[in-house]
Protein backbone atom coordinates (compact mmCIF):
# COMPACT_ATOMS: atom_id res chain seq x y z
CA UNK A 1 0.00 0.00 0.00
CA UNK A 2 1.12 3.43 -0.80
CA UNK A 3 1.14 6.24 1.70
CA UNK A 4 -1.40 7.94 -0.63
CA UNK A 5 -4.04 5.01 -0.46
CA UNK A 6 -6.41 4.61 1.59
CA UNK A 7 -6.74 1.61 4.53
CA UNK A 8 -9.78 -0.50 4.43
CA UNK A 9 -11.13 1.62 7.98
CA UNK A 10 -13.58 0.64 10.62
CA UNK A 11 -14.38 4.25 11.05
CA UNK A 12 -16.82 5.64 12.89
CA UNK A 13 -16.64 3.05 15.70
CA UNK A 14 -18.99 3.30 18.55
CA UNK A 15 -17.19 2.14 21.37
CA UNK A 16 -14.73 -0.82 21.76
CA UNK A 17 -15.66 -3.79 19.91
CA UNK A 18 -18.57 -2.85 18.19
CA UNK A 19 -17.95 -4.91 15.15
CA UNK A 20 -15.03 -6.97 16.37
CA UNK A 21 -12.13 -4.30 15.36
CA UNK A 22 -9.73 -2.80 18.20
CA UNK A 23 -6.33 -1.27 17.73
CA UNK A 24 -3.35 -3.21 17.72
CA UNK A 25 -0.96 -0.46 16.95
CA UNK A 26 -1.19 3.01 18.72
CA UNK A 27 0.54 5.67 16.55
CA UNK A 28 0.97 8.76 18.59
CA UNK A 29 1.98 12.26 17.53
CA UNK A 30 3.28 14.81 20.07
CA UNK A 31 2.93 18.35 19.89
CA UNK A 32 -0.48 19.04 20.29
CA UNK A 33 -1.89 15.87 20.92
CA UNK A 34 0.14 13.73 24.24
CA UNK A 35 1.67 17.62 24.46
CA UNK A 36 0.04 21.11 25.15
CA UNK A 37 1.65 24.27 23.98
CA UNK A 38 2.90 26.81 26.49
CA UNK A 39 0.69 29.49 25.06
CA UNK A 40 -2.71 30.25 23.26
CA UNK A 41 -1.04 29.00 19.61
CA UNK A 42 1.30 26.92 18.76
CA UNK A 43 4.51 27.74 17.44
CA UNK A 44 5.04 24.99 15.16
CA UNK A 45 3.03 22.02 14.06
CA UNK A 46 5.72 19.43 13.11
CA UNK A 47 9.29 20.07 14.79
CA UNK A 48 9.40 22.56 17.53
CA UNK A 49 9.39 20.67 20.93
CA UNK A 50 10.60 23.70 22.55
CA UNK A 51 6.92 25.04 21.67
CA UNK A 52 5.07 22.85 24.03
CA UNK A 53 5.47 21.95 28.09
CA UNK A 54 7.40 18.82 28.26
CA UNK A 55 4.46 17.76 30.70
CA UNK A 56 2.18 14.86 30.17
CA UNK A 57 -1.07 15.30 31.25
CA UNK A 58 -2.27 12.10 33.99
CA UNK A 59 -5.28 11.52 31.80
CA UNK A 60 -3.47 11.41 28.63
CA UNK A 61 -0.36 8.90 30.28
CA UNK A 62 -2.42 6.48 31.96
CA UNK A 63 -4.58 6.42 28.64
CA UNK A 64 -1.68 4.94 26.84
CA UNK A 65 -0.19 2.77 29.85
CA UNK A 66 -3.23 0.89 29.62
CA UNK A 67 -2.96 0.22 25.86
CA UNK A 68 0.02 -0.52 26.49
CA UNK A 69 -0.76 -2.57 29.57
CA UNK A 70 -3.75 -4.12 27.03
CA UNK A 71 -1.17 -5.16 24.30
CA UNK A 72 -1.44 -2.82 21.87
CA UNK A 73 2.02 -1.85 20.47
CA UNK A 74 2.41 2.08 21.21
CA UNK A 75 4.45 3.86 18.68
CA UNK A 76 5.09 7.53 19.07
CA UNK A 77 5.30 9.42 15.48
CA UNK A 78 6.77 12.85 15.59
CA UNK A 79 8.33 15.58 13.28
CA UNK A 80 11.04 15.82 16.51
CA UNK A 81 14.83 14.57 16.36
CA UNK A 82 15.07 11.34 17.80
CA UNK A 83 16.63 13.45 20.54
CA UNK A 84 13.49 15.17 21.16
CA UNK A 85 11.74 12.36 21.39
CA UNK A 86 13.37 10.01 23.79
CA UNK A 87 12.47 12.59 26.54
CA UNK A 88 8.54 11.91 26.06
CA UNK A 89 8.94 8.21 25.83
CA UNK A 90 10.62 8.66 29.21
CA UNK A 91 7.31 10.89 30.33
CA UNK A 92 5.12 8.07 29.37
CA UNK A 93 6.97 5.63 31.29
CA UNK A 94 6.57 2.78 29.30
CA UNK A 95 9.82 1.03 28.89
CA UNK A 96 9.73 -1.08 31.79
CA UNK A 97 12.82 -3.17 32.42
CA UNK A 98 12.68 -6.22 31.11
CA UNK A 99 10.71 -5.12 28.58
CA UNK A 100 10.74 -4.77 24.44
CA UNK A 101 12.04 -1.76 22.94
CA UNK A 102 9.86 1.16 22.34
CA UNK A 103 9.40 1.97 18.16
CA UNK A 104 9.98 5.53 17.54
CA UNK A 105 8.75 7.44 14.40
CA UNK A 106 10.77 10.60 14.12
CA UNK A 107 11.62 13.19 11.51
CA UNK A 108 8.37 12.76 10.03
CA UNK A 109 9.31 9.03 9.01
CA UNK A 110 12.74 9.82 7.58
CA UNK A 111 14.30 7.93 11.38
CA UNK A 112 12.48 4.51 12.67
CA UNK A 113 14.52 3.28 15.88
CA UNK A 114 13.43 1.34 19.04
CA UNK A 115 14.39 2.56 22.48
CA UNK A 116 15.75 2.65 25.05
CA UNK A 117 18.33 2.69 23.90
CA UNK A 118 18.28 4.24 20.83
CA UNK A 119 19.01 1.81 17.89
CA UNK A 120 18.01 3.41 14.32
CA UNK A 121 16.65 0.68 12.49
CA UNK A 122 15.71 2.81 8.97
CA UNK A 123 16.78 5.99 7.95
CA UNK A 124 15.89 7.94 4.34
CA UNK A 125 18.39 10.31 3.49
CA UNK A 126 18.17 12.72 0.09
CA UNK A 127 20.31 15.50 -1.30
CA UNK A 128 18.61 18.77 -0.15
CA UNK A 129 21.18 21.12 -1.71
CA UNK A 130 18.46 21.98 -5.01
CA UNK A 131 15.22 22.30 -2.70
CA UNK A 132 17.12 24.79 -0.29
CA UNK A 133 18.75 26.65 -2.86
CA UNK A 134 15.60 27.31 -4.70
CA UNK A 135 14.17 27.94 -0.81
CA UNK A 136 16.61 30.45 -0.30
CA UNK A 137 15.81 32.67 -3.76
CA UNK A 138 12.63 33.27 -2.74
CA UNK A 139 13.64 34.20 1.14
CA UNK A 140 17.34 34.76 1.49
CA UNK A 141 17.31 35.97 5.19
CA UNK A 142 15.42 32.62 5.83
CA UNK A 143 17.40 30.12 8.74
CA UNK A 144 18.46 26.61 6.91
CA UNK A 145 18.74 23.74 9.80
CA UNK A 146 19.81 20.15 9.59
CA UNK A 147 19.72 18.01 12.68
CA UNK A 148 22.68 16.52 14.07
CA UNK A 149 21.34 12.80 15.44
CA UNK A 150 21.78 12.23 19.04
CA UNK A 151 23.11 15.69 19.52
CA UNK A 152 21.10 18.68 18.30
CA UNK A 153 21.10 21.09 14.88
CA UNK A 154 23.31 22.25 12.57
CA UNK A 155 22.20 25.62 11.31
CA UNK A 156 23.47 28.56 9.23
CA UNK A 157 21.97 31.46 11.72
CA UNK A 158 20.46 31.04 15.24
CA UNK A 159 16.87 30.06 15.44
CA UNK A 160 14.34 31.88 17.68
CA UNK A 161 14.92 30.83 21.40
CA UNK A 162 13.32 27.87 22.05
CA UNK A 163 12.17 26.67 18.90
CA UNK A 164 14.99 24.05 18.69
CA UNK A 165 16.72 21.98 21.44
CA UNK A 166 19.98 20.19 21.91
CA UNK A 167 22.85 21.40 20.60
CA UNK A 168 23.07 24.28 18.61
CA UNK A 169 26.47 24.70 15.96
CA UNK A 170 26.62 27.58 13.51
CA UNK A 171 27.55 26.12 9.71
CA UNK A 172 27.31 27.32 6.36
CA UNK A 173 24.77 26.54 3.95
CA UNK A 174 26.95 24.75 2.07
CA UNK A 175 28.43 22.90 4.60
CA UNK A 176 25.08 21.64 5.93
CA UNK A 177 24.37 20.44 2.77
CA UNK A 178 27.42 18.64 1.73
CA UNK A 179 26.06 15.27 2.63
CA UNK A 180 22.68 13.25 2.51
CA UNK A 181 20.10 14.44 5.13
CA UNK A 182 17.00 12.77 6.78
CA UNK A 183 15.31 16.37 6.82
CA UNK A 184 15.93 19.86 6.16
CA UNK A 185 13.86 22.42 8.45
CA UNK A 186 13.51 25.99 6.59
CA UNK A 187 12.38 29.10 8.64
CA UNK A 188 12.06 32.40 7.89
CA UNK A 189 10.38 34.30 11.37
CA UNK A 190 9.54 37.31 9.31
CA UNK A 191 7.08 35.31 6.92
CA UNK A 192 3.82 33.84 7.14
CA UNK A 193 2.11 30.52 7.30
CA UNK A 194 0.33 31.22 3.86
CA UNK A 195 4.06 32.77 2.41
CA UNK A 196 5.41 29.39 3.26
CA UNK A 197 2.22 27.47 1.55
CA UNK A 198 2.72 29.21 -1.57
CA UNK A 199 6.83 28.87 -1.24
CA UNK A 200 6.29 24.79 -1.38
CA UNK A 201 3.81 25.23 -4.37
CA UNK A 202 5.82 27.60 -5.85
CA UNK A 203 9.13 24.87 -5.48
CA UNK A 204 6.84 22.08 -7.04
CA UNK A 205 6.67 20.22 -4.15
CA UNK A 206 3.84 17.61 -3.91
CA UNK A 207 2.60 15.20 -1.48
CA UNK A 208 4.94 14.45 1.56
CA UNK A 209 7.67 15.75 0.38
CA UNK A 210 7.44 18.65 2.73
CA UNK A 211 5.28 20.09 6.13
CA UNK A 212 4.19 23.42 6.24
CA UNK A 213 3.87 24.53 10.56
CA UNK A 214 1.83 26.45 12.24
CA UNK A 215 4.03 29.43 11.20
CA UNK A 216 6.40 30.23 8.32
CA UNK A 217 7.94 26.53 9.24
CA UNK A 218 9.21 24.39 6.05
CA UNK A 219 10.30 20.70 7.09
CA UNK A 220 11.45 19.35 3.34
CA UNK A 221 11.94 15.67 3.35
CA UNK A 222 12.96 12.60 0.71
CA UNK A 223 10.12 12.12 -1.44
CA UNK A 224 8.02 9.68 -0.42
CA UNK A 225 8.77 9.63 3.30
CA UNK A 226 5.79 10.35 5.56
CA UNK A 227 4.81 9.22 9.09
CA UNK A 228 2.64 6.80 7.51
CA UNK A 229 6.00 5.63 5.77
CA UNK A 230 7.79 5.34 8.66
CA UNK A 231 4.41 3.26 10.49
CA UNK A 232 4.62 1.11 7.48
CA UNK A 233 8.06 0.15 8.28
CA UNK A 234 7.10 -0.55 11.79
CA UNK A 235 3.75 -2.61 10.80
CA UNK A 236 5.80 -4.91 8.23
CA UNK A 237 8.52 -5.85 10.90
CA UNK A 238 5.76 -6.80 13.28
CA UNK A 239 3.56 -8.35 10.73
CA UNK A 240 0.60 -6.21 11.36
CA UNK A 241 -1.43 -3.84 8.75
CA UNK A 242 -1.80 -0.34 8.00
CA UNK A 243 -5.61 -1.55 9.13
CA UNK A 244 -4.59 -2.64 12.51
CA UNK A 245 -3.55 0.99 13.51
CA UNK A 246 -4.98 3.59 15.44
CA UNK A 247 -3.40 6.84 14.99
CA UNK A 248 -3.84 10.15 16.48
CA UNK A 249 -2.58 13.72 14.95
CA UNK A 250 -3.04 17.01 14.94
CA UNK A 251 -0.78 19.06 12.54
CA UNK A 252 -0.28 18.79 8.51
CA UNK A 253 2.37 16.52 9.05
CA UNK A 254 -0.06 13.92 10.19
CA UNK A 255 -2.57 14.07 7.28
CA UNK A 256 -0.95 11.07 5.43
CA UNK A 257 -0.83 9.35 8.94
CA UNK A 258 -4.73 9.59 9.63
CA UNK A 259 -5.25 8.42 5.92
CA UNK A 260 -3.50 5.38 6.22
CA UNK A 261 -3.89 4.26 9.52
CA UNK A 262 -7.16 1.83 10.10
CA UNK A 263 -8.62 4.47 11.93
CA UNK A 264 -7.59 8.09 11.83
CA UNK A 265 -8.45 10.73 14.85
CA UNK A 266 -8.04 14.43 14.57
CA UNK A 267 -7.88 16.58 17.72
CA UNK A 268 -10.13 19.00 17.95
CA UNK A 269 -8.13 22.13 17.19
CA UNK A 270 -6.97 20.60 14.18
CA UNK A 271 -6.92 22.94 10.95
CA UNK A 272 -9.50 21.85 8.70
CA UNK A 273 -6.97 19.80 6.19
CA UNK A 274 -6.46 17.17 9.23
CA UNK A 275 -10.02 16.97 10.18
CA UNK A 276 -10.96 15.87 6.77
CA UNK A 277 -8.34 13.46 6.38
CA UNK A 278 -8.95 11.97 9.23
CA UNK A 279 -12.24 9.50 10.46
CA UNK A 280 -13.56 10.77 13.11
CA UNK A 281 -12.32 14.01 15.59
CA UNK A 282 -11.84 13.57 19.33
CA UNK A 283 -11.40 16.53 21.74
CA UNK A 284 -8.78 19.31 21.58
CA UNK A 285 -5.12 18.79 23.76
CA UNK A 286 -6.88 20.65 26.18
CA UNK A 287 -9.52 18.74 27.20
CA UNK A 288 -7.25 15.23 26.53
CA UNK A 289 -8.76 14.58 23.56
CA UNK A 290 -5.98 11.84 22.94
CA UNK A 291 -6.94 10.16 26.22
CA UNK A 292 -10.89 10.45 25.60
CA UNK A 293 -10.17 8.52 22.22
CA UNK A 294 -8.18 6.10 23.23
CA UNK A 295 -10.96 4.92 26.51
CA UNK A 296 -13.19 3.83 24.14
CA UNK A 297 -10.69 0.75 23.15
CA UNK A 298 -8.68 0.55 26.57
């Protein structure tokens, strides 16, 4: 199945059950749905942990320790670093000792790895140096980042404070560039969300090739590579289907998630593009809308 097909769904579910399907797989995004943001909008839909309280909400942990606890294999699936990202799995609590490895979705699908600890078990790399030159004719003063794995960001000028975490080290473009990447994050503070829309239409790029944020916020990835490429990965090792899956999202980087996955939730303060990809809408991250969709299975 490609990531732009559509899983045979048991949408519109009822309650747990109701005609014999229940998740198997848990696919999880961050930011805005286990995660609230720090302020009345969010910063950045896909890659800016710094954006959101590294706080769990009780509802929304013991929601997924009792999938968990129930069997179901919990996967989170994040436009973070895999550096970002270890810190919530440790928030959830879920690697017990003793236990299996957690699977790990991260840089929008480009990374797969289990943890603890972390062991990268697919990566997707691409040669960025055309997209971000043709990026950087239409907004010169925008900030080119590539992430340094395990350690933080390489970046040609400093982002905004906070937007990015680990280890920051200053680089030319050129430099940045001069091998394969997993992910190139574009940002230009003094533009718009729509500025950036029209900047990925206006560089040809289609389909999940790249993630427009919540604010002038370009993550540009290989082609092909989604979440729902990186869940596929995850579902073929453990002989499961994109139908077995239960996946919750919230920003444009999840639409190809929700379409894939056997069942596809929205949070409620979803832009419109992720509520109509998705099958049904639960409640916003501030009223644990992850948590109040995943009681009805566990």
């Amino acid at each position: 199945m490609t990531t732009t097909e559509r899983a045979a769904t048991p949408g519109g579910h009822d309650g747990p059950g109701t005609d014999g399907w229940a998740p198997r797989l848990v696919a999880l995004d961050i930011d805005g749905t286990l995660l609230r943001w720090t302020d009345e909008s969010p910063a950045t839909a896909s890659s800016s942990p710094a954006s959101s309280v590294e706080e769990i909400r009780p509802a929304v942990r013991d929601a997924v320790r009792r999938a968990a606890a129930a069997g179901a294999e919990v996967v989170l699936a994040s436009g973070r670093s895999p550096y970002d990202m270890t810190r919530v799995a440790d928030l959830l609590e879920l690697h017990a000792p003793g236990a299996e490895p957690l699977w790990v979705v991260a840089a929008n699908g480009a990374v797969v790895f289990r943890y603890p600890p972390v062991d990268v078990v697919h990566e997707e790399t691409f040669d960025a140096r055309d997209s971000v030159a043709a990026a950087l004719e239409r907004h010169p003063e925008a900030i080119v980042a590539v992430e340094e794995r395990g350690v933080g960001y390489r970046m040609n000028r400093p982002f905004p404070p906070g937007e990015l975490t680990g280890r920051h080290t200053l680089a030319s473009v050129d430099e940045l560039l001069a091998e394969p990447v997993t992910r190139v994050i574009i940002r230009d503070p003094q533009a718009s969300v729509e500025d950036f829309v029209a900047l990925a239409e206006g560089l040809g790029l289609h389909g999940t090739e790249y993630v427009v944020g919540w604010t002038a916020w370009l993550d540009i990835m290989p082609v092909g590579v989604s979440k729902a490429s990186g869940l596929q990965h995850v579902v073929d090792r453990l002989g499961l289907t994109a139908g077995d899956v239960l996946a919750i999202g919230d920003g444009r980087n999840d639409v190809e998630m929700l379409r894939w996955a056997g069942r596809g939730v929205a949070m409620g303060q979803a832009v419109e593009a992720v509520h109509e990809a998705a099958d049904d809408v639960t409640a916003t991250v501030d009223d644990d809308g992850a948590a109040v969709e995943l009681s009805r299975w566990f």
